[in-house]
C-alpha atoms as a PDB file:
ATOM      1  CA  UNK A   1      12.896   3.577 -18.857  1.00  0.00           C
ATOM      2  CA  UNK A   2      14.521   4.633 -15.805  1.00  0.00           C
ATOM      3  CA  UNK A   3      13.209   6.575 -13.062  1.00  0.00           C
ATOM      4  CA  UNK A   4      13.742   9.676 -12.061  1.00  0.00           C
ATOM      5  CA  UNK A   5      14.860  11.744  -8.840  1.00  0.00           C
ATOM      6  CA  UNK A   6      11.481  11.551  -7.297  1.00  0.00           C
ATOM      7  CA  UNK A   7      10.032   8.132  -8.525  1.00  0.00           C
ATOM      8  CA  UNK A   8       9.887   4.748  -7.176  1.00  0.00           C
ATOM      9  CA  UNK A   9      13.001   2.258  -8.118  1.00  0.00           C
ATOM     10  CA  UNK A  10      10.283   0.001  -8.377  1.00  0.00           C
ATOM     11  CA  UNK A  11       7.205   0.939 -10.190  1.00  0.00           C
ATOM     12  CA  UNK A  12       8.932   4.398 -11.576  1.00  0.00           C
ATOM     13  CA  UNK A  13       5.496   6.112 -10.578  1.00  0.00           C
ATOM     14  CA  UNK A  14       5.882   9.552  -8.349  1.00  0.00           C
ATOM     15  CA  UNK A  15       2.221   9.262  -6.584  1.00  0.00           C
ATOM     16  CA  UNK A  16      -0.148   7.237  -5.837  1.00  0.00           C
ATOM     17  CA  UNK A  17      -2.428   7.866  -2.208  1.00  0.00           C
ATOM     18  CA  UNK A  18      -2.258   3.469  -2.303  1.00  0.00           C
ATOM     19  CA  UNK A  19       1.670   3.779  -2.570  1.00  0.00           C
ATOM     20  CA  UNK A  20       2.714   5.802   0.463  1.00  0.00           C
ATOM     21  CA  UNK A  21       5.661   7.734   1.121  1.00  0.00           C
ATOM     22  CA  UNK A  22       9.088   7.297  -0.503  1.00  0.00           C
ATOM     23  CA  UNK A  23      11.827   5.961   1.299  1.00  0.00           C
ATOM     24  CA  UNK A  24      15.918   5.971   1.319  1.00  0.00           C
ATOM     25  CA  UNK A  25      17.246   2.645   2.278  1.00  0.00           C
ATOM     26  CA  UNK A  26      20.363   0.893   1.441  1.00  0.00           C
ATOM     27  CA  UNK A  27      20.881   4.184  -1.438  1.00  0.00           C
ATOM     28  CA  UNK A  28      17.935   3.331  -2.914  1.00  0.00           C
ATOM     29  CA  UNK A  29      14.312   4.509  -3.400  1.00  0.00           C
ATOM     30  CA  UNK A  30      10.703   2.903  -3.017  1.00  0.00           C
ATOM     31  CA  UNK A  31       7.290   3.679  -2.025  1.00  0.00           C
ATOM     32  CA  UNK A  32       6.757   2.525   1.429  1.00  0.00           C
ATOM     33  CA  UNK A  33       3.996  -0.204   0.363  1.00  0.00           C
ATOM     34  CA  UNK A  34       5.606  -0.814  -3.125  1.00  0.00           C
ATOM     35  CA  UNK A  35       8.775  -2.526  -0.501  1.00  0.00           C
ATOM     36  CA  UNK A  36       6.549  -3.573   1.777  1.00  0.00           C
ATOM     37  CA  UNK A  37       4.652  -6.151  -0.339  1.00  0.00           C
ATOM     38  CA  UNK A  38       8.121  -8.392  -1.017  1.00  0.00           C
ATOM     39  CA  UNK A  39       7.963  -9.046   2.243  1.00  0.00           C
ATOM     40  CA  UNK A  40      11.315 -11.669   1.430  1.00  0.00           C
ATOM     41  CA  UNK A  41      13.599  -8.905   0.480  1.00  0.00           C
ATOM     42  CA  UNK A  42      15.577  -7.686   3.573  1.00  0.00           C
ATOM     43  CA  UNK A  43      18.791  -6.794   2.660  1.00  0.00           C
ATOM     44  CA  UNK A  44      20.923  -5.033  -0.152  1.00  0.00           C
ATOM     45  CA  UNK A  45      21.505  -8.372  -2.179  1.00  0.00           C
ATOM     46  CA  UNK A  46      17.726  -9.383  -2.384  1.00  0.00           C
ATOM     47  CA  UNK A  47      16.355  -5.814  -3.150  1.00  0.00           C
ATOM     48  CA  UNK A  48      18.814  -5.421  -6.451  1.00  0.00           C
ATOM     49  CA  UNK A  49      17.400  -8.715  -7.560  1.00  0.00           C
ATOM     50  CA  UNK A  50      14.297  -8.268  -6.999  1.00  0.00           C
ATOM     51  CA  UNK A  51      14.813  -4.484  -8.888  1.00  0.00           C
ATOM     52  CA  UNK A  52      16.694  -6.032 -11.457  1.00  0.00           C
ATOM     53  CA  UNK A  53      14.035  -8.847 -11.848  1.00  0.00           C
ATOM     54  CA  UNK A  54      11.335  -6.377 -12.208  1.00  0.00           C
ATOM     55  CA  UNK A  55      12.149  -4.938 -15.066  1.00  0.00           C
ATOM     56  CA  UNK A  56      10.946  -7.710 -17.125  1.00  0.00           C
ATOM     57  CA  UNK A  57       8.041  -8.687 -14.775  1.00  0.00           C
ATOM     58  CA  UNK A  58       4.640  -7.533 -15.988  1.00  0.00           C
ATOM     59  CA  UNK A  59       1.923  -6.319 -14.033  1.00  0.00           C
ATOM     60  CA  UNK A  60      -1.267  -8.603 -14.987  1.00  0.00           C
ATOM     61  CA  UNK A  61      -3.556  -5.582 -14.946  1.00  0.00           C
ATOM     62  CA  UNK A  62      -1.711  -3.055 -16.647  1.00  0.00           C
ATOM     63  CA  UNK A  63       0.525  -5.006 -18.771  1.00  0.00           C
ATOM     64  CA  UNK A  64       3.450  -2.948 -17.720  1.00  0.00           C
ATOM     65  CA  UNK A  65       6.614  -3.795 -16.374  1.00  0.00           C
ATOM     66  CA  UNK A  66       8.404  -3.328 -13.250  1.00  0.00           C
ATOM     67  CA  UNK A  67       5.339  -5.104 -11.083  1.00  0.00           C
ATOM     68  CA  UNK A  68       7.172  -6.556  -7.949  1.00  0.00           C
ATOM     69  CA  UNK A  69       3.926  -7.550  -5.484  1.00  0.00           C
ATOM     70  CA  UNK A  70       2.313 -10.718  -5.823  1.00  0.00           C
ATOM     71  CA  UNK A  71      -1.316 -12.737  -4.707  1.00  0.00           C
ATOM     72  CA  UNK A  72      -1.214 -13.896  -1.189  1.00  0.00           C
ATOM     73  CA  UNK A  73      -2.861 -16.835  -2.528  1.00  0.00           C
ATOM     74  CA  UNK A  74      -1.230 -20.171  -2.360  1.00  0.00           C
ATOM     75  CA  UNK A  75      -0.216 -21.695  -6.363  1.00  0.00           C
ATOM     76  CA  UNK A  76      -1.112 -18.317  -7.609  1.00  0.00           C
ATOM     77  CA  UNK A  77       1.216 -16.639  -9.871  1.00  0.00           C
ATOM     78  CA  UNK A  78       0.065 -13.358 -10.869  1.00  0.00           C
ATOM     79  CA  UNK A  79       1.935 -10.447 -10.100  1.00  0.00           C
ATOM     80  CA  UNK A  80       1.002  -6.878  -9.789  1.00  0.00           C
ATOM     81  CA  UNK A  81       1.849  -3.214  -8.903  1.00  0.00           C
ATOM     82  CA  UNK A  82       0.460  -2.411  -5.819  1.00  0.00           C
ATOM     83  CA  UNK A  83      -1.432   0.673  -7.227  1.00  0.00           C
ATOM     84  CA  UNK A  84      -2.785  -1.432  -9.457  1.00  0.00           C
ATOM     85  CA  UNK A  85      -4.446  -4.060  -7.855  1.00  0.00           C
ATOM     86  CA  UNK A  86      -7.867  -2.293  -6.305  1.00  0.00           C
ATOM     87  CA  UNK A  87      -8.624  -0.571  -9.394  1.00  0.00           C
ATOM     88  CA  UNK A  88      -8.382  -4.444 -10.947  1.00  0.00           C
ATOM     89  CA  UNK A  89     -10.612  -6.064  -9.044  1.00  0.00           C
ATOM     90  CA  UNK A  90      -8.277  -7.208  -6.514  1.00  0.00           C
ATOM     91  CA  UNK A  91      -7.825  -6.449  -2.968  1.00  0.00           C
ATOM     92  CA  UNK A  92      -5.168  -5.081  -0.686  1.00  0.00           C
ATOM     93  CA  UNK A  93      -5.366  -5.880   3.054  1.00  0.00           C
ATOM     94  CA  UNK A  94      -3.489  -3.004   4.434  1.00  0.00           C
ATOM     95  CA  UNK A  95      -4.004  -4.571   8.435  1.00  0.00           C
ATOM     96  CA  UNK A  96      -2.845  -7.529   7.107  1.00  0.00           C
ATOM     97  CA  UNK A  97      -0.461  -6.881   5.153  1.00  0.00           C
ATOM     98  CA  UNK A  98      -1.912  -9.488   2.130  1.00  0.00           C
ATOM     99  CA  UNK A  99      -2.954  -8.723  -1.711  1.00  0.00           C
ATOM    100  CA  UNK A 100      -5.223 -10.866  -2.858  1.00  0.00           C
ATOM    101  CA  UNK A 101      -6.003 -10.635  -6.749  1.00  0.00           C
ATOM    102  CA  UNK A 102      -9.526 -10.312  -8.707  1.00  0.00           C
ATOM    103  CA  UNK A 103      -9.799 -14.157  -9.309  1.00  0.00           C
ATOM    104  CA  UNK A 104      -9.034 -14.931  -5.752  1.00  0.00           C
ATOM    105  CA  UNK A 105     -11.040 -12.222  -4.187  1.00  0.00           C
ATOM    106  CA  UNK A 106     -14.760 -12.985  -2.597  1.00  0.00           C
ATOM    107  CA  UNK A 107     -15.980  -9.586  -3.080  1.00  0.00           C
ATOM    108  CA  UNK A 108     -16.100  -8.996  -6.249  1.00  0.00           C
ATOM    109  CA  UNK A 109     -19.528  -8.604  -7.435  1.00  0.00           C
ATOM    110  CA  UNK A 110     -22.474  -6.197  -8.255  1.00  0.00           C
ATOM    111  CA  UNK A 111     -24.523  -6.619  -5.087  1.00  0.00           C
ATOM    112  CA  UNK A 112     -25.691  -2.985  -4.016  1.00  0.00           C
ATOM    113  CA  UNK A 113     -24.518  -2.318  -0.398  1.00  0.00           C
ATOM    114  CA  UNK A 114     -26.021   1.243  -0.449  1.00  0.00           C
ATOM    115  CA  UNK A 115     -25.482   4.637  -0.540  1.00  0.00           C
ATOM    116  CA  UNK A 116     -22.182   6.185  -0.086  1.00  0.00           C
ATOM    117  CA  UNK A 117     -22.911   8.369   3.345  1.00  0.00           C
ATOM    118  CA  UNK A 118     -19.887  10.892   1.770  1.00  0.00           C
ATOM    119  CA  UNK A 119     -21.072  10.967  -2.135  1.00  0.00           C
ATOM    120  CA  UNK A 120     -24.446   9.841  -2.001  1.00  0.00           C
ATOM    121  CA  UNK A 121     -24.302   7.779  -4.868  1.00  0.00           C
ATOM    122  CA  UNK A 122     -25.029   3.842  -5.200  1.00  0.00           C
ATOM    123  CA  UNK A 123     -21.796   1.356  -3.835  1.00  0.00           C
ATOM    124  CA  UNK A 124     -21.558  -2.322  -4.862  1.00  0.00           C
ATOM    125  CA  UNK A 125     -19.974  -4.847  -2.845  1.00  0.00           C
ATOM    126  CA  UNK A 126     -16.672  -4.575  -5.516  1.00  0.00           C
ATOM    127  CA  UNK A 127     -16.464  -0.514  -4.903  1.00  0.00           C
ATOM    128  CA  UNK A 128     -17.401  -0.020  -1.110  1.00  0.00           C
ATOM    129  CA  UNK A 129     -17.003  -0.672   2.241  1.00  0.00           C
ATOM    130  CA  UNK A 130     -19.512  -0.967   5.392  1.00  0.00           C
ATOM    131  CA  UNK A 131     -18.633   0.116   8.207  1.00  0.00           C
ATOM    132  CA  UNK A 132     -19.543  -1.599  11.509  1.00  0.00           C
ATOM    133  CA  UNK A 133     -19.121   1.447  13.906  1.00  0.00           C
ATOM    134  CA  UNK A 134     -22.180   3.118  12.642  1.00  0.00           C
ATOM    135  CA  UNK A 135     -23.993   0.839   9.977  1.00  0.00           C
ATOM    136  CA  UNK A 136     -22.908   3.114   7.093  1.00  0.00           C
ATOM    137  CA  UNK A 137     -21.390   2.480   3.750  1.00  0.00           C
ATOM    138  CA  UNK A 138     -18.639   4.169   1.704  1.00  0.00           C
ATOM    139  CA  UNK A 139     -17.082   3.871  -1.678  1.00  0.00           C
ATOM    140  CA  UNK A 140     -13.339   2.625  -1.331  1.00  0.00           C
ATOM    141  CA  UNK A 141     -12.016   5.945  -3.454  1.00  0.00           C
ATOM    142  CA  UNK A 142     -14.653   8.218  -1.228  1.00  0.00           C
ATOM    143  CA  UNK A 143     -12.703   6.745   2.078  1.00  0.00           C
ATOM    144  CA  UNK A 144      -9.429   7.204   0.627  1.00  0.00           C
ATOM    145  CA  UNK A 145      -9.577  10.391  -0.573  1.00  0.00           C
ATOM    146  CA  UNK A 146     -11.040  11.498   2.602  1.00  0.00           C
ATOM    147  CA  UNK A 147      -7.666   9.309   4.693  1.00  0.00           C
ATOM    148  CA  UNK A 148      -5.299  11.096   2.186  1.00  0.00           C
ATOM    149  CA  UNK A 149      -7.063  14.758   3.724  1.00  0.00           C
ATOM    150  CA  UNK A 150      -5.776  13.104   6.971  1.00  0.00           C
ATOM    151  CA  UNK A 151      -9.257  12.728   8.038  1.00  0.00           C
ATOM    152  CA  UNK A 152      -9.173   9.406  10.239  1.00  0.00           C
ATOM    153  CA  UNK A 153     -12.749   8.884  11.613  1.00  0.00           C
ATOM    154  CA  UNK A 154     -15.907   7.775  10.551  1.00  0.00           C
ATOM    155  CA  UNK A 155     -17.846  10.568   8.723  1.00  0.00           C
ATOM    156  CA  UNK A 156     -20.704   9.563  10.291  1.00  0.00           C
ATOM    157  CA  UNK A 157     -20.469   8.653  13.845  1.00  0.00           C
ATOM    158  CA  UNK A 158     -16.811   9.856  14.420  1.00  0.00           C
ATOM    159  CA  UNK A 159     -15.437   6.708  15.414  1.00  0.00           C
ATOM    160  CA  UNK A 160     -11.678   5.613  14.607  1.00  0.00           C
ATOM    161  CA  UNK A 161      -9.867   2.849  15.412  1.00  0.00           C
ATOM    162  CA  UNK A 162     -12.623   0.579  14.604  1.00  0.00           C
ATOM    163  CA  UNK A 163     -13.826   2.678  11.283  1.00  0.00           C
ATOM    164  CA  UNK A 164      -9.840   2.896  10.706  1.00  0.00           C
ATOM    165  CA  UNK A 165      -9.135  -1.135  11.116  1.00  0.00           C
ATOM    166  CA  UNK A 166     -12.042  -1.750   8.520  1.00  0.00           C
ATOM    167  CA  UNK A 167     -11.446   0.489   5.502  1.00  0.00           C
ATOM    168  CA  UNK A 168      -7.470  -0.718   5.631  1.00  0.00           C
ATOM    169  CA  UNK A 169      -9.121  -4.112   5.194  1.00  0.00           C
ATOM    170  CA  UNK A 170     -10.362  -3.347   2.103  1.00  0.00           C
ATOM    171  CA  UNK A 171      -7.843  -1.641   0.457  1.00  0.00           C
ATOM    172  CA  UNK A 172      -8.083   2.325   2.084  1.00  0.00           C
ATOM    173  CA  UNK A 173      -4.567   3.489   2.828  1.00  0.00           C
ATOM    174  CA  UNK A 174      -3.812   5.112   6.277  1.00  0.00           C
ATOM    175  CA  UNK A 175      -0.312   6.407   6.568  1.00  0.00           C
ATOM    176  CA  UNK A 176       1.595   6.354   9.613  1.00  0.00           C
ATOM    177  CA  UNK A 177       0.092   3.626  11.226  1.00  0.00           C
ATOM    178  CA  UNK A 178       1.805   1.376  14.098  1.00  0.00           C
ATOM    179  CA  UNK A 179       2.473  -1.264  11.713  1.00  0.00           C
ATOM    180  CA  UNK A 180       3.994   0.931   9.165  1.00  0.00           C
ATOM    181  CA  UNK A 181       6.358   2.206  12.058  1.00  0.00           C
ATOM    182  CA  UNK A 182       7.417  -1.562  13.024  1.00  0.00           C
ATOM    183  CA  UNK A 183       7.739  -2.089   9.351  1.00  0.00           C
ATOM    184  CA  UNK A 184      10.414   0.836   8.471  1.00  0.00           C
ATOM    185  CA  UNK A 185      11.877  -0.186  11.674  1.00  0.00           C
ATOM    186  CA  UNK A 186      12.306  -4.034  11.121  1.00  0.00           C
ATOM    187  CA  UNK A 187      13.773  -2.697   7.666  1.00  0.00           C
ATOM    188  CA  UNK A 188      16.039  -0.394   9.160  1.00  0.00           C
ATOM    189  CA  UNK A 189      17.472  -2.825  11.479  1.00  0.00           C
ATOM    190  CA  UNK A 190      17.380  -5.946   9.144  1.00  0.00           C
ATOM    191  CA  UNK A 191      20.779  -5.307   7.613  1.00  0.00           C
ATOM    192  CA  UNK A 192      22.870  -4.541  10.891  1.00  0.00           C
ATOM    193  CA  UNK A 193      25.776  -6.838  10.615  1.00  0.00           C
ATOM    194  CA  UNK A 194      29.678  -6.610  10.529  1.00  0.00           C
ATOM    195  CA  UNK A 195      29.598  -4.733   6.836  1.00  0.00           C
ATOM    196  CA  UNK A 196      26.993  -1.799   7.567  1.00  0.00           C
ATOM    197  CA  UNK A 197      28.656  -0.538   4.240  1.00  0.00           C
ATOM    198  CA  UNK A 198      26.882  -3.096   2.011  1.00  0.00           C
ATOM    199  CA  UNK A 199      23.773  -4.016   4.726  1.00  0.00           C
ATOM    200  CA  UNK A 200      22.874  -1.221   6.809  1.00  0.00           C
ATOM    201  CA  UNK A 201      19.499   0.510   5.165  1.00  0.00           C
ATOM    202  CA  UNK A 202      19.448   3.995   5.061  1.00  0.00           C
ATOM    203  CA  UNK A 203      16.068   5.060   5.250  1.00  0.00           C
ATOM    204  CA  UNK A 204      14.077   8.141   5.439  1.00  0.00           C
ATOM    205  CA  UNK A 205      11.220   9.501   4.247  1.00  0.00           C
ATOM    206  CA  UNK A 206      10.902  11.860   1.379  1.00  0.00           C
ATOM    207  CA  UNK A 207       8.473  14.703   1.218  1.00  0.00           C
ATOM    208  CA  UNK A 208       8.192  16.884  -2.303  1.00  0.00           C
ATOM    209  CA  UNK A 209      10.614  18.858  -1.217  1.00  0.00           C
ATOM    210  CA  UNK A 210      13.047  15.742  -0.249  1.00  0.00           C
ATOM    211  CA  UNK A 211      13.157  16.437   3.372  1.00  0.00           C
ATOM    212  CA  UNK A 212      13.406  14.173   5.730  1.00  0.00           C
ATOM    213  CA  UNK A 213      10.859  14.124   8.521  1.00  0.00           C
ATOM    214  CA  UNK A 214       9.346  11.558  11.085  1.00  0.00           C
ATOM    215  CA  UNK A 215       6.540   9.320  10.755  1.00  0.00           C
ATOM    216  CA  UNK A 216       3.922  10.048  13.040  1.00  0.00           C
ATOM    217  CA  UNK A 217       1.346   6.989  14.173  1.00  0.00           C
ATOM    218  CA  UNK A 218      -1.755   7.702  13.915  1.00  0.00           C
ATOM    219  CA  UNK A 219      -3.461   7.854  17.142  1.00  0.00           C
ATOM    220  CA  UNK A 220      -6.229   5.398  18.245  1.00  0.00           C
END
């Protein structure tokens, strides 16, 4: 299977809020967090390995190939697609920049935390996250549906960085951010050298339309 105009080089999927944006760099294209997870691939060379190498790496979740991200976990060997890895169990530390996989993770379990304060239904300690600015709890898809809407602060008591900084911990996507600026930029500049031909990354962003348009941080 190959992808298509609009999918990810890497895990051939168009969409996923967990994903982010698709980029151009070095002629090729990725979802922002699909690259951003191989943290060791910075230049042309290592990214066409690591693409061609995908293609027989499964996904331990979803059994499917093309899984490129791994567990931040020393001696662990599991690999994943990055969309894949909440919905498994696992955990992806957006502030951090770590995955960390369902055997490795130390919240996965039943234990109520509450009610969601934007569904109103029951969250478990696998499924939700508290949030310190106001005391309140929220189910990990409730907060990142409501991030996707570009909706930043808490629901409840209107804070942001602080609500912001602790639903990225536990796996809430926030596009955008400082760190996702640095990140496209340390790409972009990564491959300067005396053959921008074969080094230089090309990046932009692509919207559905394929235009290319500025990141914006997200404001504190």
């Amino acid at each position: 299977m190959t992808p298509s105009s609009t999918s990810c080089q890497l895990c051939h999927k168009v969409y996923n809020p967990r994903l982010g944006k698709l980029i151009e760099f070095w002629s090729n294209r990725a979802h922002i967090n699909c690259v951003r997870f191989v943290k060791e691939e910075r230049n042309k060379a290592q990214y066409q390995e690591l693409v061609a190498k995908a293609q027989e790496t499964r996904c331990d979740l979803c059994a499917q190939t093309r899984a490129s991200a791994k567990c931040s976990v020393d001696l662990c060997s599991k690999t994943f697609h990055v969309g894949c890895v909440v919905s498994g169990g696992g955990e992806v530390d957006y502030l951090r920049g770590q995955i960390v996989c369902s055997s490795h993770v130390q919240t996965n379990d039943s234990k109520s935390l509450g009610e969601c304060i934007l569904c109103g239904w029951k969250t478990t300690v696998m499924d939700g996250v508290s949030v310190p600015c106001c005391s309140g709890v929220l189910h990990l898809t409730c907060a990142q549906i409501r991030c996707s809407s570009k909706k930043l602060d808490c629901p409840s008591c209107e804070n942001t960085q602080e609500y912001a900084d602790n639903v990225r911990r536990r796996g809430v996507y926030i596009s955008g951010t400082k760190d996702e600026i640095d990140f496209v930029s340390e790409l972009q500049g990564s491959g300067r050298s005396n053959t921008p031909s074969e080094t230089s990354p090309f990046i932009r962003l692509l919207s559905s339309s394929s235009q290319s348009h500025r990141i914006k941080p997200v404001s504190p």
